[in-house]
N, C-alpha and C. Protein backbone atom coordinates (compact mmCIF):
# COMPACT_ATOMS: atom_id res chain seq x y z
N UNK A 1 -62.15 -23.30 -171.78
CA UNK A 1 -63.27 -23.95 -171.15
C UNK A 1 -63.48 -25.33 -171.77
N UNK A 2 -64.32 -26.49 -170.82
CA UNK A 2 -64.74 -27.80 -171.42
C UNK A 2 -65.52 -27.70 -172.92
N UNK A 3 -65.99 -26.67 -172.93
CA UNK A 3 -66.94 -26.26 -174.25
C UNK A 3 -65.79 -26.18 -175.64
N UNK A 4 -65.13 -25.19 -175.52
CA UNK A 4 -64.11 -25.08 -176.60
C UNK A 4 -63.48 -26.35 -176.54
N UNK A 5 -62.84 -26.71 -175.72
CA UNK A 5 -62.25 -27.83 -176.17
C UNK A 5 -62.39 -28.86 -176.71
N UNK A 6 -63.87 -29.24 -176.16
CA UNK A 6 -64.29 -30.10 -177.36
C UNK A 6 -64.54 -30.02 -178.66
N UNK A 7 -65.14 -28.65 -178.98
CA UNK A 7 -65.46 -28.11 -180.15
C UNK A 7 -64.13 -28.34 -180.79
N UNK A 8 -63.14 -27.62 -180.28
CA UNK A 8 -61.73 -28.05 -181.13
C UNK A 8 -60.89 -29.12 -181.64
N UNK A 9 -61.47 -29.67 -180.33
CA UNK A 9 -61.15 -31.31 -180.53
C UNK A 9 -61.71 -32.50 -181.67
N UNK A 10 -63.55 -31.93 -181.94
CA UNK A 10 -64.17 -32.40 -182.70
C UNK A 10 -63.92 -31.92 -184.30
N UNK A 11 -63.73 -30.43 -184.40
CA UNK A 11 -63.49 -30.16 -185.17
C UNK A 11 -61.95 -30.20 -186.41
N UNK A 12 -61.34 -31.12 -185.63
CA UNK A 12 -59.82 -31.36 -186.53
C UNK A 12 -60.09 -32.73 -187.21
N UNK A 13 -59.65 -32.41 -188.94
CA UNK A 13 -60.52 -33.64 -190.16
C UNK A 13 -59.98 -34.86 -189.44
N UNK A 14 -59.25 -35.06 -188.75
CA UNK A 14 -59.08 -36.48 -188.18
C UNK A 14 -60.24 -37.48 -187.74
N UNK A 15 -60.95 -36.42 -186.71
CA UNK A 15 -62.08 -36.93 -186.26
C UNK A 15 -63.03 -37.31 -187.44
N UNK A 16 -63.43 -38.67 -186.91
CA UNK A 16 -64.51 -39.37 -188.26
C UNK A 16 -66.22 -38.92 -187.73
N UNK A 17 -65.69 -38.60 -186.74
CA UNK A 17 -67.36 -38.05 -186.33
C UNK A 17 -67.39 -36.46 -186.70
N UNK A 18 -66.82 -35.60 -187.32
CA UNK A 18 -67.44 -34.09 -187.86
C UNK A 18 -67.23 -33.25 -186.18
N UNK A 19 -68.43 -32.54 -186.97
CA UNK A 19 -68.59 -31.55 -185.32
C UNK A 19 -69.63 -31.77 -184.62
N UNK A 20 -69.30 -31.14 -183.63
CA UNK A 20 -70.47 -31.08 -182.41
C UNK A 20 -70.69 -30.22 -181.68
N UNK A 21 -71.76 -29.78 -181.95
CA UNK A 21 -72.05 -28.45 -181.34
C UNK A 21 -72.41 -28.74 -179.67
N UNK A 22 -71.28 -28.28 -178.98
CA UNK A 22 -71.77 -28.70 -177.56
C UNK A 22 -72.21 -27.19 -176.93
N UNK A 23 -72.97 -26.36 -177.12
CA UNK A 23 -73.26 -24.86 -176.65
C UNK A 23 -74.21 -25.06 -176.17
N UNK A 24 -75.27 -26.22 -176.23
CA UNK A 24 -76.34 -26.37 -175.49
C UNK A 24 -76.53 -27.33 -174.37
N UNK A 25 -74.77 -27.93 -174.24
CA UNK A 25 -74.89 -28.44 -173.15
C UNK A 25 -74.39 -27.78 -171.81
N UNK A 26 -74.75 -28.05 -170.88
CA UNK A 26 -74.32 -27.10 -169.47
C UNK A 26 -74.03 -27.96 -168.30
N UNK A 27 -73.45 -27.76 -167.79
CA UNK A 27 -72.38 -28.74 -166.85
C UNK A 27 -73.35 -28.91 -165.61
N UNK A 28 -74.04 -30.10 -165.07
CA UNK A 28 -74.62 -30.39 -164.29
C UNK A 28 -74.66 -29.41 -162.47
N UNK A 29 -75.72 -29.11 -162.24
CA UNK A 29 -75.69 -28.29 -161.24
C UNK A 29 -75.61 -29.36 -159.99
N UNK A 30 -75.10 -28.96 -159.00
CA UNK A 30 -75.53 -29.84 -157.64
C UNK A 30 -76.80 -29.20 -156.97
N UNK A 31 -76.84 -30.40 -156.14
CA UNK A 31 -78.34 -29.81 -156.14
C UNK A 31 -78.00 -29.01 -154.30
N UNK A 32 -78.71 -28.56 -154.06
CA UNK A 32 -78.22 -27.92 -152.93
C UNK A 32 -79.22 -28.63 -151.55
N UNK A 33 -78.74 -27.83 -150.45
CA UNK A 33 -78.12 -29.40 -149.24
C UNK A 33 -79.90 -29.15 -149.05
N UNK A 34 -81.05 -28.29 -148.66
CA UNK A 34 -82.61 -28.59 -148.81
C UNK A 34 -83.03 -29.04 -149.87
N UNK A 35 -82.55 -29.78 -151.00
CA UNK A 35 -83.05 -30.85 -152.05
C UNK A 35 -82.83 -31.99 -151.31
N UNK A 36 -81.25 -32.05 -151.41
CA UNK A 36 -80.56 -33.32 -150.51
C UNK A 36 -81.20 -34.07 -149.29
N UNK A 37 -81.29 -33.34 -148.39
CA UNK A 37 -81.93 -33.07 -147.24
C UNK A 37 -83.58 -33.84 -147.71
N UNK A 38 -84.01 -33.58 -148.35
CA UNK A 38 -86.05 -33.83 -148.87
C UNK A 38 -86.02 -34.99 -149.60
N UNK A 39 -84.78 -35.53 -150.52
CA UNK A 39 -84.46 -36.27 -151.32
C UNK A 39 -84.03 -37.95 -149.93
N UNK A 40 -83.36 -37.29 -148.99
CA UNK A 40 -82.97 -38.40 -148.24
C UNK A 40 -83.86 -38.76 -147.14
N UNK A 41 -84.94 -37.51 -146.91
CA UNK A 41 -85.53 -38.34 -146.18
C UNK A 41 -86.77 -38.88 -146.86
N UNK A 42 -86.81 -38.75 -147.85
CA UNK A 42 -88.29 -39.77 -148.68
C UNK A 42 -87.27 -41.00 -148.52
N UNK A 43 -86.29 -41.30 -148.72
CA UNK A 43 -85.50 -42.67 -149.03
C UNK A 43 -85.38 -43.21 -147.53
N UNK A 44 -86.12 -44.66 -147.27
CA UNK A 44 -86.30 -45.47 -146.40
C UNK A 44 -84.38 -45.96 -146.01
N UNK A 45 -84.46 -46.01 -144.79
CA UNK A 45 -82.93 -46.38 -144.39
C UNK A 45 -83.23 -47.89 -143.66
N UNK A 46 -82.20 -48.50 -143.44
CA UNK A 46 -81.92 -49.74 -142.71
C UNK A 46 -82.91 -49.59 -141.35
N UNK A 47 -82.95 -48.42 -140.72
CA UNK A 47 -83.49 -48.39 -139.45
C UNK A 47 -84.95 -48.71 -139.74
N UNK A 48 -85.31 -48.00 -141.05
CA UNK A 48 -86.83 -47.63 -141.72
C UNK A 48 -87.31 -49.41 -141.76
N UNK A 49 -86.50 -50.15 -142.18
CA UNK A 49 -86.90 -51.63 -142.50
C UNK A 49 -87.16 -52.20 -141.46
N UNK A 50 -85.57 -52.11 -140.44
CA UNK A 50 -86.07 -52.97 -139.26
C UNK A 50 -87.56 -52.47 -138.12
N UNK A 51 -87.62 -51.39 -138.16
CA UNK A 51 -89.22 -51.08 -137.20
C UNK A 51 -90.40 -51.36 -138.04
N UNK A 52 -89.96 -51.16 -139.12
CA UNK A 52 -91.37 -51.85 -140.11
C UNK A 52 -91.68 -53.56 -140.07
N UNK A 53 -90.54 -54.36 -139.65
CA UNK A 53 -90.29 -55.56 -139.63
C UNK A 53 -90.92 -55.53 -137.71
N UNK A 54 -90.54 -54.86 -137.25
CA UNK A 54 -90.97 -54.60 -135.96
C UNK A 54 -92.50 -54.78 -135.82
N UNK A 55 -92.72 -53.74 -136.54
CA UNK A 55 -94.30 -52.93 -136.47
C UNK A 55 -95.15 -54.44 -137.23
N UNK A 56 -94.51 -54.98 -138.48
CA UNK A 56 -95.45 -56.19 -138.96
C UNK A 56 -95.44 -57.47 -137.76
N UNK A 57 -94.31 -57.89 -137.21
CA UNK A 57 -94.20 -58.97 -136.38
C UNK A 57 -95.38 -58.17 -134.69
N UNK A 58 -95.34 -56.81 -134.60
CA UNK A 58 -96.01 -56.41 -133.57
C UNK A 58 -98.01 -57.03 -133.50
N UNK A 59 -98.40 -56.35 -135.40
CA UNK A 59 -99.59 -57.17 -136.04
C UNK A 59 -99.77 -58.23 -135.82
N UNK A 60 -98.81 -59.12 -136.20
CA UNK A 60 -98.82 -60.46 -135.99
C UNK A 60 -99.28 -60.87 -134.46
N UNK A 61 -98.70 -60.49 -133.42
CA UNK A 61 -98.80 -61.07 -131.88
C UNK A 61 -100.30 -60.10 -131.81
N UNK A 62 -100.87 -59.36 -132.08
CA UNK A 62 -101.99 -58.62 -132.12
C UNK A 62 -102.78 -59.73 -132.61
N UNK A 63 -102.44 -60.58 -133.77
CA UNK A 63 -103.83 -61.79 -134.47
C UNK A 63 -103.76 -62.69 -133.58
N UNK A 64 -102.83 -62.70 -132.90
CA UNK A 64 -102.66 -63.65 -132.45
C UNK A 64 -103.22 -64.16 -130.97
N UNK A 65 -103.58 -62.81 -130.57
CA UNK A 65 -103.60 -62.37 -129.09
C UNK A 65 -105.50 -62.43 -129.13
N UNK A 66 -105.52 -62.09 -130.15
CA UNK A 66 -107.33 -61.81 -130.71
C UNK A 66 -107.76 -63.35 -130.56
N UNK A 67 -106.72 -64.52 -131.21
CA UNK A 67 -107.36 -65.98 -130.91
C UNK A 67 -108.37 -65.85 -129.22
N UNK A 68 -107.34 -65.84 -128.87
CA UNK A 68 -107.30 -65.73 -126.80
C UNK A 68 -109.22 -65.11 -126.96
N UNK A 69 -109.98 -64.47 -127.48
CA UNK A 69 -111.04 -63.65 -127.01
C UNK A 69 -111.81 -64.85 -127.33
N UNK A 70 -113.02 -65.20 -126.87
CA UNK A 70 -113.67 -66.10 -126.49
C UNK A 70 -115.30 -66.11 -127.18
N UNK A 71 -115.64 -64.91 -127.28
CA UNK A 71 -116.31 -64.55 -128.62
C UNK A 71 -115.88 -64.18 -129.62
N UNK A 72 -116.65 -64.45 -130.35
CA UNK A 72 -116.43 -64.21 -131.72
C UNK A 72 -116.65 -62.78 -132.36
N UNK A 73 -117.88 -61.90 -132.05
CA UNK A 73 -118.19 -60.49 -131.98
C UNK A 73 -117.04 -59.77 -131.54
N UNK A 74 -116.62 -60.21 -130.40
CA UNK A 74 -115.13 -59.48 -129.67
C UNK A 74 -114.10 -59.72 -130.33
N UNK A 75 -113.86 -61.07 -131.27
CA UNK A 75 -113.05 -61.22 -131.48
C UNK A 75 -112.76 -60.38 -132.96
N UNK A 76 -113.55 -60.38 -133.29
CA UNK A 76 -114.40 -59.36 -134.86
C UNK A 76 -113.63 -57.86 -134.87
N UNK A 77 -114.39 -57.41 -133.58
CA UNK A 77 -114.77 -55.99 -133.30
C UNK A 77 -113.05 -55.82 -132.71
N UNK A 78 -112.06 -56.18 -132.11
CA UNK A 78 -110.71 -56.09 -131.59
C UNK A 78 -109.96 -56.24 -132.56
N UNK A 79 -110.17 -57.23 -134.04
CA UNK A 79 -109.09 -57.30 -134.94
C UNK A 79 -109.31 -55.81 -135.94
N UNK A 80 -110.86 -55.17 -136.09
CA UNK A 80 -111.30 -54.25 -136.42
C UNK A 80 -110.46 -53.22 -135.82
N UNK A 81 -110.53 -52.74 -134.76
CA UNK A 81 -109.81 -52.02 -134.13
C UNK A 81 -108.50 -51.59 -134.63
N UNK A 82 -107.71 -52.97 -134.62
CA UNK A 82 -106.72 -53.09 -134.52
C UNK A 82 -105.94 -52.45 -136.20
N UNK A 83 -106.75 -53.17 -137.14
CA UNK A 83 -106.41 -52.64 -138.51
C UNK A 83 -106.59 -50.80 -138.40
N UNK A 84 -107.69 -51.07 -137.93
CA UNK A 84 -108.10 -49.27 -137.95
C UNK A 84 -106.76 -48.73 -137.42
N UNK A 85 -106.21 -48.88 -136.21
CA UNK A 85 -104.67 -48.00 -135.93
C UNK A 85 -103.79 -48.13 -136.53
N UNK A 86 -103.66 -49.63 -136.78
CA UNK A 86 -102.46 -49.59 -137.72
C UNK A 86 -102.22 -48.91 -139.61
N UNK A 87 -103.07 -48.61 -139.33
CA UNK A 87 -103.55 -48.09 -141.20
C UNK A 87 -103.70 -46.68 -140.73
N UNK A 88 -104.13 -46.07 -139.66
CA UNK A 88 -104.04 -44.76 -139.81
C UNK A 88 -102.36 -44.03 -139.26
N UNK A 89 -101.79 -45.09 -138.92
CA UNK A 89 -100.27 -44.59 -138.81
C UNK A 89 -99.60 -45.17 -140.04
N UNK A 90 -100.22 -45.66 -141.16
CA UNK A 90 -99.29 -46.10 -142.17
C UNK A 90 -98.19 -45.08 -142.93
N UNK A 91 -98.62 -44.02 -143.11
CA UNK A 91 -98.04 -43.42 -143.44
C UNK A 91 -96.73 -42.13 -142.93
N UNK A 92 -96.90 -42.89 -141.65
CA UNK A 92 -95.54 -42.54 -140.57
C UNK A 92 -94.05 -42.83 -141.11
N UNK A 93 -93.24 -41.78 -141.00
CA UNK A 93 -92.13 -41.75 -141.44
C UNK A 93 -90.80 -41.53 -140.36
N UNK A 94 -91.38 -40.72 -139.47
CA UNK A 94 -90.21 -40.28 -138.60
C UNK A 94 -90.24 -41.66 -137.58
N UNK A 95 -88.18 -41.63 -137.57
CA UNK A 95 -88.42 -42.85 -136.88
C UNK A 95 -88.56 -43.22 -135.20
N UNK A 96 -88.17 -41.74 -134.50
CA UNK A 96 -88.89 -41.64 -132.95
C UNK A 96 -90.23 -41.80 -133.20
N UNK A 97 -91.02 -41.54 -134.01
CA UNK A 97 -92.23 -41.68 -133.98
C UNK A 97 -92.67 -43.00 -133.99
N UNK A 98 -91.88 -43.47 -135.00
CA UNK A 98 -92.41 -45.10 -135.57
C UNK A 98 -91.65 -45.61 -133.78
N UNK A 99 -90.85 -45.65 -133.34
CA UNK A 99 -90.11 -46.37 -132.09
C UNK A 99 -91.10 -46.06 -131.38
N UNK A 100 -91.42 -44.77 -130.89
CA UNK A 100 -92.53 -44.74 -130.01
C UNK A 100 -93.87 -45.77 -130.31
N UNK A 101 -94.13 -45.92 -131.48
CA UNK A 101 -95.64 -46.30 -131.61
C UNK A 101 -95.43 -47.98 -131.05
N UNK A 102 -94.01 -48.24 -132.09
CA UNK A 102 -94.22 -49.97 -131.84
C UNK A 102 -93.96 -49.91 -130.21
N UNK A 103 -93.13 -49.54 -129.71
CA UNK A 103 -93.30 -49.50 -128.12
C UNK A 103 -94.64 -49.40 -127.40
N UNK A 104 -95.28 -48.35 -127.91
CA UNK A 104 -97.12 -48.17 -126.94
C UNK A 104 -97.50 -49.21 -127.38
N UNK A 105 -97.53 -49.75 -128.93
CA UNK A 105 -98.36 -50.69 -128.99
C UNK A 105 -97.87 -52.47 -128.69
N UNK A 106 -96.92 -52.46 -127.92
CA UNK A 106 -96.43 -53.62 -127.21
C UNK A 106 -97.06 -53.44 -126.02
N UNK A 107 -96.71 -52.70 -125.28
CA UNK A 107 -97.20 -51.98 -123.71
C UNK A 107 -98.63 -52.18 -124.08
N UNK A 108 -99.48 -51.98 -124.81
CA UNK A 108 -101.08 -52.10 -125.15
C UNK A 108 -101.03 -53.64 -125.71
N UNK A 109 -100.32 -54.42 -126.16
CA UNK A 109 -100.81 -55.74 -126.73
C UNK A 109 -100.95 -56.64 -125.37
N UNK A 110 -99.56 -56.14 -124.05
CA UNK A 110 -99.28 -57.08 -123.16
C UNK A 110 -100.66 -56.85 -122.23
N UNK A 111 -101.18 -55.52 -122.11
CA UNK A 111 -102.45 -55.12 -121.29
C UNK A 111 -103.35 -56.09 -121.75
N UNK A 112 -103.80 -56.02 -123.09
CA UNK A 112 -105.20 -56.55 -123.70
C UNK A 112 -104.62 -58.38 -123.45
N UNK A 113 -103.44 -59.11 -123.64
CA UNK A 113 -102.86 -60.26 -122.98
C UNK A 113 -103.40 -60.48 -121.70
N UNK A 114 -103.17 -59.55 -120.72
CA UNK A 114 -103.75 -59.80 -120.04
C UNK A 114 -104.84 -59.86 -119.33
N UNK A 115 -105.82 -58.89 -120.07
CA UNK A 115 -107.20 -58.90 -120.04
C UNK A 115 -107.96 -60.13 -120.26
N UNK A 116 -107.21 -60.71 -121.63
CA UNK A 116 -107.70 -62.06 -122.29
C UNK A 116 -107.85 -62.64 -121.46
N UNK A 117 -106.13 -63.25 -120.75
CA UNK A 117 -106.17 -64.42 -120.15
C UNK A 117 -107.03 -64.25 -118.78
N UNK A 118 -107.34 -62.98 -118.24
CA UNK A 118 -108.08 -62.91 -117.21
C UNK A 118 -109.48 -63.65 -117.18
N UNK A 119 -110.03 -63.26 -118.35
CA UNK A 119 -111.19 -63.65 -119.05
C UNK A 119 -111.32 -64.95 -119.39
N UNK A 120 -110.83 -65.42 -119.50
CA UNK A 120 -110.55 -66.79 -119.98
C UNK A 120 -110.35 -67.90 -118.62
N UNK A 121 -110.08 -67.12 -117.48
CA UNK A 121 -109.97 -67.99 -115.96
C UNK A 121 -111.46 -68.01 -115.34
């Protein structure tokens, strides 16, 4: 075994380092595929970046769209809103989920777009 052999190995007067008791070491376990599996999906992937890059540039046309409101109360009370959804999906992970959301909330930015500009004629 890896155990004896070292022991034997350590133990011939050649060696300037003495002995070493390796009996308390134990040969690394793998971890099995539901660690793996829990381990990879906490870890953000390439896809994880780009919809998050999605989802921030989506915010953005949202502040932006809020200029367009014509009061100021409205304009208050809509950016309010707006933080409020996006903070209660912050902690979204799955990425049909995250695709779905930035999608509704395009389809909902172009509606309230055009509410604005209605308002504004």
């Amino acid at each position: 075994s890896l155990r004896l052999r070292l022991r034997l190995r350590l133990r011939q007067p050649s060696s300037p380092w003495g002995t070493l008791d390796v009996s308390g070491i134990r040969p690394r376990k793998h971890q099995n595929s539901t660690s793996m599996a829990a381990s990879a999906a906490a870890r953000p992937t390439l896809q994880h970046f780009l919809l998050r890059q999605s989802a921030l540039n989506l915010y953005r046309q949202y502040v932006r769209a809020s200029r367009l409101a014509q009061d100021g109360t409205a304009r208050s009370s809509l950016m309010e809103e707006v933080r409020r959804e996006f903070a209660s999906r912050r902690d979204v992970t799955d990425l049909h989920t995250i695709k779905y959301l930035v999608s509704d909330g395009a389809t909902r930015l172009n509606q309230l777009k055009g509410m604005l500009n209605m308002q504004r004629s």
